[in-house]
C-alpha atoms as a PDB file:
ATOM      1  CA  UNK A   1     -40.293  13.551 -35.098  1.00  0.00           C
ATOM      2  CA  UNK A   2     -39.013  10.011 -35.502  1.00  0.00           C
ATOM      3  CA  UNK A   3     -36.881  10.254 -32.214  1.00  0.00           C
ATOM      4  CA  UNK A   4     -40.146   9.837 -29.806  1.00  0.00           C
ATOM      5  CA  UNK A   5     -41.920   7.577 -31.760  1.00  0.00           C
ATOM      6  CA  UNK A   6     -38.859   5.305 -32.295  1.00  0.00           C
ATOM      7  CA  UNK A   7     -38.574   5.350 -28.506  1.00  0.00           C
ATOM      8  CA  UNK A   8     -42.214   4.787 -27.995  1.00  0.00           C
ATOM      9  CA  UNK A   9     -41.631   1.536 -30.259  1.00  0.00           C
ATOM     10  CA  UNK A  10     -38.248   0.112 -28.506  1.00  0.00           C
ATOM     11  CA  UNK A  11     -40.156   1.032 -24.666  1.00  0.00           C
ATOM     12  CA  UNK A  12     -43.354  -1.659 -25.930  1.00  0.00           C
ATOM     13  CA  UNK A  13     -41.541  -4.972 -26.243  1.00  0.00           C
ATOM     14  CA  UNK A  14     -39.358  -3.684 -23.126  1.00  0.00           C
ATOM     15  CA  UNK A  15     -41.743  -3.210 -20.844  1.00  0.00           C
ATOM     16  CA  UNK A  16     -43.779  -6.675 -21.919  1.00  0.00           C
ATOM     17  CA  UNK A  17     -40.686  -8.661 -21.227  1.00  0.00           C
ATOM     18  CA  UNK A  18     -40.391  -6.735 -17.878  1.00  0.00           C
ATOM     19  CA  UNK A  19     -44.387  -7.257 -16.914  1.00  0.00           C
ATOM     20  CA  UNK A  20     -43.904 -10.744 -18.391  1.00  0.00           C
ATOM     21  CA  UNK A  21     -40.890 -11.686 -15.725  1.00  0.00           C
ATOM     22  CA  UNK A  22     -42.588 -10.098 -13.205  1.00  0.00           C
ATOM     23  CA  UNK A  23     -45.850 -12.213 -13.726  1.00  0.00           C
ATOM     24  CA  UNK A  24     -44.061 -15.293 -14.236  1.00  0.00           C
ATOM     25  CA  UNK A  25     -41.774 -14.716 -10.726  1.00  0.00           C
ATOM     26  CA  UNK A  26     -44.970 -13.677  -9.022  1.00  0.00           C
ATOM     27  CA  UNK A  27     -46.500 -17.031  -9.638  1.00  0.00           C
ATOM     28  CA  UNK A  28     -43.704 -18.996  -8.971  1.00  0.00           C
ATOM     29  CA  UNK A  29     -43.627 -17.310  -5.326  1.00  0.00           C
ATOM     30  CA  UNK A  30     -47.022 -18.290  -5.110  1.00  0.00           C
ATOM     31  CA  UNK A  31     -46.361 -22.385  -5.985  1.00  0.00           C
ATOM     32  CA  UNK A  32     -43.590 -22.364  -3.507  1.00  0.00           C
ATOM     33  CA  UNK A  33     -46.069 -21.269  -0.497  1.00  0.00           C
ATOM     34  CA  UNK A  34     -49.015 -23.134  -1.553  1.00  0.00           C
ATOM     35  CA  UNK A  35     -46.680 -26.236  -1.839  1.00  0.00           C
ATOM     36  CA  UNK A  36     -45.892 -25.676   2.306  1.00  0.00           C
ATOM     37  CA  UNK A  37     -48.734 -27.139   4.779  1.00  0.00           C
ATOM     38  CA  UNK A  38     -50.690 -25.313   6.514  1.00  0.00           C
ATOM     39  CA  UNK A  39     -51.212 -28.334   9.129  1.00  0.00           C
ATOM     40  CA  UNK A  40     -51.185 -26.585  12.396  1.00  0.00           C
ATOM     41  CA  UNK A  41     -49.862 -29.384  15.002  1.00  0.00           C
ATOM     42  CA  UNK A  42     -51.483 -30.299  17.770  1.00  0.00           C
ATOM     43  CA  UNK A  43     -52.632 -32.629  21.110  1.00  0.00           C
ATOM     44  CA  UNK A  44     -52.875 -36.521  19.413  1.00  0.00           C
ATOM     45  CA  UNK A  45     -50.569 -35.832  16.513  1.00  0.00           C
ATOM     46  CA  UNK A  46     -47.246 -37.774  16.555  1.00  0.00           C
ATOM     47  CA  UNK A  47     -43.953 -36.644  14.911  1.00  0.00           C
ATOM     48  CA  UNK A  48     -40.775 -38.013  13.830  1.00  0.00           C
ATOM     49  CA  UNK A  49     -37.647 -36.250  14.134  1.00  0.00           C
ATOM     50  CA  UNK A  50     -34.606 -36.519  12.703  1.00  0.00           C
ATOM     51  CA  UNK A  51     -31.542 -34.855  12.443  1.00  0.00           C
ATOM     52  CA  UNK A  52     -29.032 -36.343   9.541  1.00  0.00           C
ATOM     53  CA  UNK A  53     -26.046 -38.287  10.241  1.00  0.00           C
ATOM     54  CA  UNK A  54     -27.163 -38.013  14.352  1.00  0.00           C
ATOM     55  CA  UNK A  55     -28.577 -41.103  15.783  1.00  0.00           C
ATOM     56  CA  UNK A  56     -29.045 -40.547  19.359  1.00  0.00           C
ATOM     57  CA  UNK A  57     -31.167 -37.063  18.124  1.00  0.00           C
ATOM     58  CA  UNK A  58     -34.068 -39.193  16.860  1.00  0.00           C
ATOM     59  CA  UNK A  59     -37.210 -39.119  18.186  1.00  0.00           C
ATOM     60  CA  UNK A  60     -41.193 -40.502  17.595  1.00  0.00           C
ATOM     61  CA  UNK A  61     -43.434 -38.379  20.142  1.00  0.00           C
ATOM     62  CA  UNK A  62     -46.725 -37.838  20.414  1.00  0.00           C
ATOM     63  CA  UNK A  63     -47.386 -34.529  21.313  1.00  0.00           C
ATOM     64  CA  UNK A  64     -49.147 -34.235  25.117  1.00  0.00           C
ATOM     65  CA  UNK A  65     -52.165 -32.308  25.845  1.00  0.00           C
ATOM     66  CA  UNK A  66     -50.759 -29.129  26.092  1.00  0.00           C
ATOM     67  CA  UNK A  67     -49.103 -29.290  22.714  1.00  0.00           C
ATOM     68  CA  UNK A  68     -45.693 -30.162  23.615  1.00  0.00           C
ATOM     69  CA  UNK A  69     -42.567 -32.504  22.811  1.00  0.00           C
ATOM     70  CA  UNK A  70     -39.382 -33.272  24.821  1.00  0.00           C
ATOM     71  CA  UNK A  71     -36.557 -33.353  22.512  1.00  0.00           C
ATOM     72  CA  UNK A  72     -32.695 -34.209  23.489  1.00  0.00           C
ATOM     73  CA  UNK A  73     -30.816 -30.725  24.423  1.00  0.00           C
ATOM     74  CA  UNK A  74     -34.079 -28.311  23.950  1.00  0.00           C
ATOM     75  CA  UNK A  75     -36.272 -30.204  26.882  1.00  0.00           C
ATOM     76  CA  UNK A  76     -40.120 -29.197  26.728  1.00  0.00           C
ATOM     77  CA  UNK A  77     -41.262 -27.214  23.970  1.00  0.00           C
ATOM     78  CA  UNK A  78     -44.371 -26.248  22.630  1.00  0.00           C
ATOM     79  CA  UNK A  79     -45.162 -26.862  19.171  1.00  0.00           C
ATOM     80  CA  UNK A  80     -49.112 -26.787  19.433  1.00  0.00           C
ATOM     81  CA  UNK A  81     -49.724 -24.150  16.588  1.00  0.00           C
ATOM     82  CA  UNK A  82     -46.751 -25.064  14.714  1.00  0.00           C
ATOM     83  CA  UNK A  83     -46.372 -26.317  11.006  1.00  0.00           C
ATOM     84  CA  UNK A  84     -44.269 -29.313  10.379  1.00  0.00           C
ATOM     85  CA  UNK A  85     -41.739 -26.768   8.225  1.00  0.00           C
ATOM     86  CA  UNK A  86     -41.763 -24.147  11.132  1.00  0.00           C
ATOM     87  CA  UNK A  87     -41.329 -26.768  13.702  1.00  0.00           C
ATOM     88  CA  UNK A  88     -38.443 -27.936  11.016  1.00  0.00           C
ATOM     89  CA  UNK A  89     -36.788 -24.035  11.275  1.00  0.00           C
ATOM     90  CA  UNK A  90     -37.198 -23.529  14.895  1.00  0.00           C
ATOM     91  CA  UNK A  91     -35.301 -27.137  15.708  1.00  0.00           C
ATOM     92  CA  UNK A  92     -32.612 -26.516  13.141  1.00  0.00           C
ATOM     93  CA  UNK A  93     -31.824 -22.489  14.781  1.00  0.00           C
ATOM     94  CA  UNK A  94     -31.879 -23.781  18.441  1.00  0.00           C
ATOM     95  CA  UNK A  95     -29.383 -26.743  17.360  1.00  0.00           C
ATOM     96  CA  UNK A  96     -27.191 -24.726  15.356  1.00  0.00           C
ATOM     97  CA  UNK A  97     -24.520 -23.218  16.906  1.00  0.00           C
ATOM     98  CA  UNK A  98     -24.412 -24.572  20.363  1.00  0.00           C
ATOM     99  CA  UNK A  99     -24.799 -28.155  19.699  1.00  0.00           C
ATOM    100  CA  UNK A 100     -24.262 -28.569  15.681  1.00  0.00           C
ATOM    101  CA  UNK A 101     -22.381 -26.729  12.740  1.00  0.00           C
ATOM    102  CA  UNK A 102     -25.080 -27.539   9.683  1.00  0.00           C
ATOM    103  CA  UNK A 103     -27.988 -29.850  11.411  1.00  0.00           C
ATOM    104  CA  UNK A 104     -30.521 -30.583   8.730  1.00  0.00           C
ATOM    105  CA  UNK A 105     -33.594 -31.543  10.533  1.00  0.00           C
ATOM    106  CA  UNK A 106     -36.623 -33.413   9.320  1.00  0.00           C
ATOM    107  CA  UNK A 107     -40.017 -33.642  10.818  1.00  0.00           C
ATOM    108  CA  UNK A 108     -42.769 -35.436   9.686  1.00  0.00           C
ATOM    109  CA  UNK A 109     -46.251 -36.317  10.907  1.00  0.00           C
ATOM    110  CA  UNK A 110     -46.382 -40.407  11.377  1.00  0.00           C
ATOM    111  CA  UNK A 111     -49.665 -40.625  12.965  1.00  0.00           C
ATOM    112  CA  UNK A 112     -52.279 -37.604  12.726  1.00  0.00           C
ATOM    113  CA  UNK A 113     -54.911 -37.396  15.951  1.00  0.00           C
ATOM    114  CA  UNK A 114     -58.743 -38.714  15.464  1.00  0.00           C
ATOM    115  CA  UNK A 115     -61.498 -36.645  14.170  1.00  0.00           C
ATOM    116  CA  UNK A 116     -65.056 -38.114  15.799  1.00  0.00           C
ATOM    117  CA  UNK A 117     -68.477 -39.203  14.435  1.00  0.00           C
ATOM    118  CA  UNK A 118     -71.406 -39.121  16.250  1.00  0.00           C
ATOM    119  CA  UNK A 119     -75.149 -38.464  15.592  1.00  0.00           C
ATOM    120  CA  UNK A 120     -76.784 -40.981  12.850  1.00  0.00           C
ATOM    121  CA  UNK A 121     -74.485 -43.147  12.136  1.00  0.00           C
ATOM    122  CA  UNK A 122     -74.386 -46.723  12.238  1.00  0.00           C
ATOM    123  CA  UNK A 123     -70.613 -46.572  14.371  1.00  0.00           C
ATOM    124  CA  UNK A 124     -70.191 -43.629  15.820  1.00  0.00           C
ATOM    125  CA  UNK A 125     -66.615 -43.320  17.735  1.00  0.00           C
ATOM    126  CA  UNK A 126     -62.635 -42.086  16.677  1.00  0.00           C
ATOM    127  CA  UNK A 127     -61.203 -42.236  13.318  1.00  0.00           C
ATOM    128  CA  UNK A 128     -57.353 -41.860  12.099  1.00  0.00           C
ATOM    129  CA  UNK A 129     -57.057 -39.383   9.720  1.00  0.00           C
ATOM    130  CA  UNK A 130     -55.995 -39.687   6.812  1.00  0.00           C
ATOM    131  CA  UNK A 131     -55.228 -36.596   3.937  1.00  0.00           C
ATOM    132  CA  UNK A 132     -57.345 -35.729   1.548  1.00  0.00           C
ATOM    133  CA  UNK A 133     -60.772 -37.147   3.946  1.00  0.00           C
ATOM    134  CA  UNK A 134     -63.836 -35.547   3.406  1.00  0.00           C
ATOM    135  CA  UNK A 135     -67.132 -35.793   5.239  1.00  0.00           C
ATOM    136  CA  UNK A 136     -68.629 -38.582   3.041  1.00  0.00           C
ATOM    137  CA  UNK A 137     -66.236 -40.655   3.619  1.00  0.00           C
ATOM    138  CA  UNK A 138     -65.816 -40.165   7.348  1.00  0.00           C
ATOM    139  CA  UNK A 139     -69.427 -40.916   7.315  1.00  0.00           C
ATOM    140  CA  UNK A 140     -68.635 -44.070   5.550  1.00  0.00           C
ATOM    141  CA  UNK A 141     -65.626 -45.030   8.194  1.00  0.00           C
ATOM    142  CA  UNK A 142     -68.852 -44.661  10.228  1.00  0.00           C
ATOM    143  CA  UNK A 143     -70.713 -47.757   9.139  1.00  0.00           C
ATOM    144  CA  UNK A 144     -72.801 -45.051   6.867  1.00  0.00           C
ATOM    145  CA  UNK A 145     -75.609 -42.974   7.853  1.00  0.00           C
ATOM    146  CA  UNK A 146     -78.848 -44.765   9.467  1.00  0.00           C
ATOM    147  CA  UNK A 147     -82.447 -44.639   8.253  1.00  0.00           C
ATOM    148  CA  UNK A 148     -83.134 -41.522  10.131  1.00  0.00           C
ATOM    149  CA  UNK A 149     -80.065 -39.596   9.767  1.00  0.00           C
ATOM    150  CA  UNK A 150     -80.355 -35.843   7.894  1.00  0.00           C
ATOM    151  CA  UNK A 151     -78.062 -36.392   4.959  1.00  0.00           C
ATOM    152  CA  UNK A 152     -77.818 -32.686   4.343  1.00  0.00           C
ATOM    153  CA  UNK A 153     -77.452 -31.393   7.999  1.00  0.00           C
ATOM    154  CA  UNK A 154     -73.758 -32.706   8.736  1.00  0.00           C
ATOM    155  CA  UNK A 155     -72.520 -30.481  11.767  1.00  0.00           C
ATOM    156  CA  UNK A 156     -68.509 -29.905  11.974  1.00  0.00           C
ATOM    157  CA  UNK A 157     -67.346 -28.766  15.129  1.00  0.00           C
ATOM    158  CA  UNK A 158     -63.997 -27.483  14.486  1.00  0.00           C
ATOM    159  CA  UNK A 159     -60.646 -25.641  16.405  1.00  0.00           C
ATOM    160  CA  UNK A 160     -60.102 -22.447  14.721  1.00  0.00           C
ATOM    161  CA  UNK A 161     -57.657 -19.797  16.322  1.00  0.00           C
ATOM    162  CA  UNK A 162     -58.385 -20.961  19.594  1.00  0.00           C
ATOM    163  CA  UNK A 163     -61.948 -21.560  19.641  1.00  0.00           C
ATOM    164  CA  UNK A 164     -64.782 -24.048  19.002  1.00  0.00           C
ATOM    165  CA  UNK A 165     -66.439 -23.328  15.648  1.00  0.00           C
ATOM    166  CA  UNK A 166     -69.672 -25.330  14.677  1.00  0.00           C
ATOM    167  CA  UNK A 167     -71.372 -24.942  11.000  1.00  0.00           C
ATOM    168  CA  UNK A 168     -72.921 -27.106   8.559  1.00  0.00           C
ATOM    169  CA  UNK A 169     -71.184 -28.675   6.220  1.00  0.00           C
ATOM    170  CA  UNK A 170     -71.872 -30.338   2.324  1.00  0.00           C
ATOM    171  CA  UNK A 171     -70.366 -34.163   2.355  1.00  0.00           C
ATOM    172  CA  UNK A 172     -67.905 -32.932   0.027  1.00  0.00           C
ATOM    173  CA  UNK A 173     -66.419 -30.565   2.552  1.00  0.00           C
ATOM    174  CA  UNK A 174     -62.943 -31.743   3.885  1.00  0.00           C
ATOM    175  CA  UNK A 175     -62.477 -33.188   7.076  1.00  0.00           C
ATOM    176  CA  UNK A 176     -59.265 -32.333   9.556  1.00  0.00           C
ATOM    177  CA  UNK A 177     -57.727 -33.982  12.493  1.00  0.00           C
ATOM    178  CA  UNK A 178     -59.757 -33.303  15.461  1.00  0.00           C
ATOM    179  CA  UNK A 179     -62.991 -32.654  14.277  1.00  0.00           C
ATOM    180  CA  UNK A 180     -66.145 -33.456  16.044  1.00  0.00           C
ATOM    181  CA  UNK A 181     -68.775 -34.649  13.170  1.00  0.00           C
ATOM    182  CA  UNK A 182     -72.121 -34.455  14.046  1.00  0.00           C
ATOM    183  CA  UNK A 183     -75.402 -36.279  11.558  1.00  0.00           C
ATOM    184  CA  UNK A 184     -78.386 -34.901  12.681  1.00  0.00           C
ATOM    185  CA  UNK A 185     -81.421 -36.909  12.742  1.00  0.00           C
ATOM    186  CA  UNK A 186     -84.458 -36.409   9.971  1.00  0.00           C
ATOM    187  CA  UNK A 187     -87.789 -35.061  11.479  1.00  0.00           C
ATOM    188  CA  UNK A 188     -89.061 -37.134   8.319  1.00  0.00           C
END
């Protein structure tokens, strides 16, 4: 009767340590994509590319308004959609090979496009964006709101999948490249 039991014991610790790893790899998948941006390129933005040890391949563009770059040996492509890391993969596979052994490619973001404020404010017009912006302090990039705006009806009009999306937002929301901000004025 000892022989189950004995097993039942020496299975316990086993299968912690097993849950345990599996727990601790699970979130350590999950840091390594949240730590990726989710930036989705676009018309305005402008990149810097570089490829190490390869001069003549750098470039600074600003992406036109259909969302592409010319870059040396690839010509137009569209990168309107894109993340900085997938533009990063897609340049690296298209050199490699044909025109490099090991390119390591770098893009970055050097200038993100405006966002807009309009409505009740005291200077409406284009903003450079900068991370981490939220609506109050767009608003305050703004000049502030004016006597009659509606502090509490803040419209964003936003690109999402393709489309204009327009809701209401709290000042603490965040703000992105590209969006239209809209202060609505007080009836009182």
């Amino acid at each position: 009767m000892e022989g189950p039991c004995l097993l039942a014991r020496s299975v316990k610790p086993l299968l912690a340590i097993i849950l345990l790893t599996l727990t601790l790899m699970a979130n350590i998948t999950n840091a390594e994509l949240v730590s990726y941006s989710t930036y989705g390129l676009s018309s305005g933005d402008q990149i810097s590319i570089t490829v190490f040890g390869e001069e003549d391949m750098e470039v600074e563009t600003r992406l036109t308004d259909a969302g592409t770059i010319t870059y040396p040996f690839l010509g137009e492509i569209r990168v309107k959609g894109k993340t900085v890391g997938e533009l990063q993969s897609f340049l690296t596979s298209e050199l490699k090979g044909d025109y490099f052994i090991d390119p390591k490619v770098t893009v970055r973001i050097t200038e993100y496009r405006k966002f807009f404020v309009s409505g009740e404010v005291k200077s409406p017009g284009g903003f450079s964006f900068e991370p981490g912006l939220t609506l109050e302090k767009a608003v305050a990039l703004a000049g502030g709101f004016t006597q009659r705006a509606a502090r509490k009806e803040v419209v964003v009009t936003r690109e999402e999948n393709g489309h204009l999306q327009e809701r209401t937002m709290a000042l603490n929301n965040s703000v992105l490249p590209g969006d239209i901000v809209n202060v609505k004025e007080s009836f009182f």
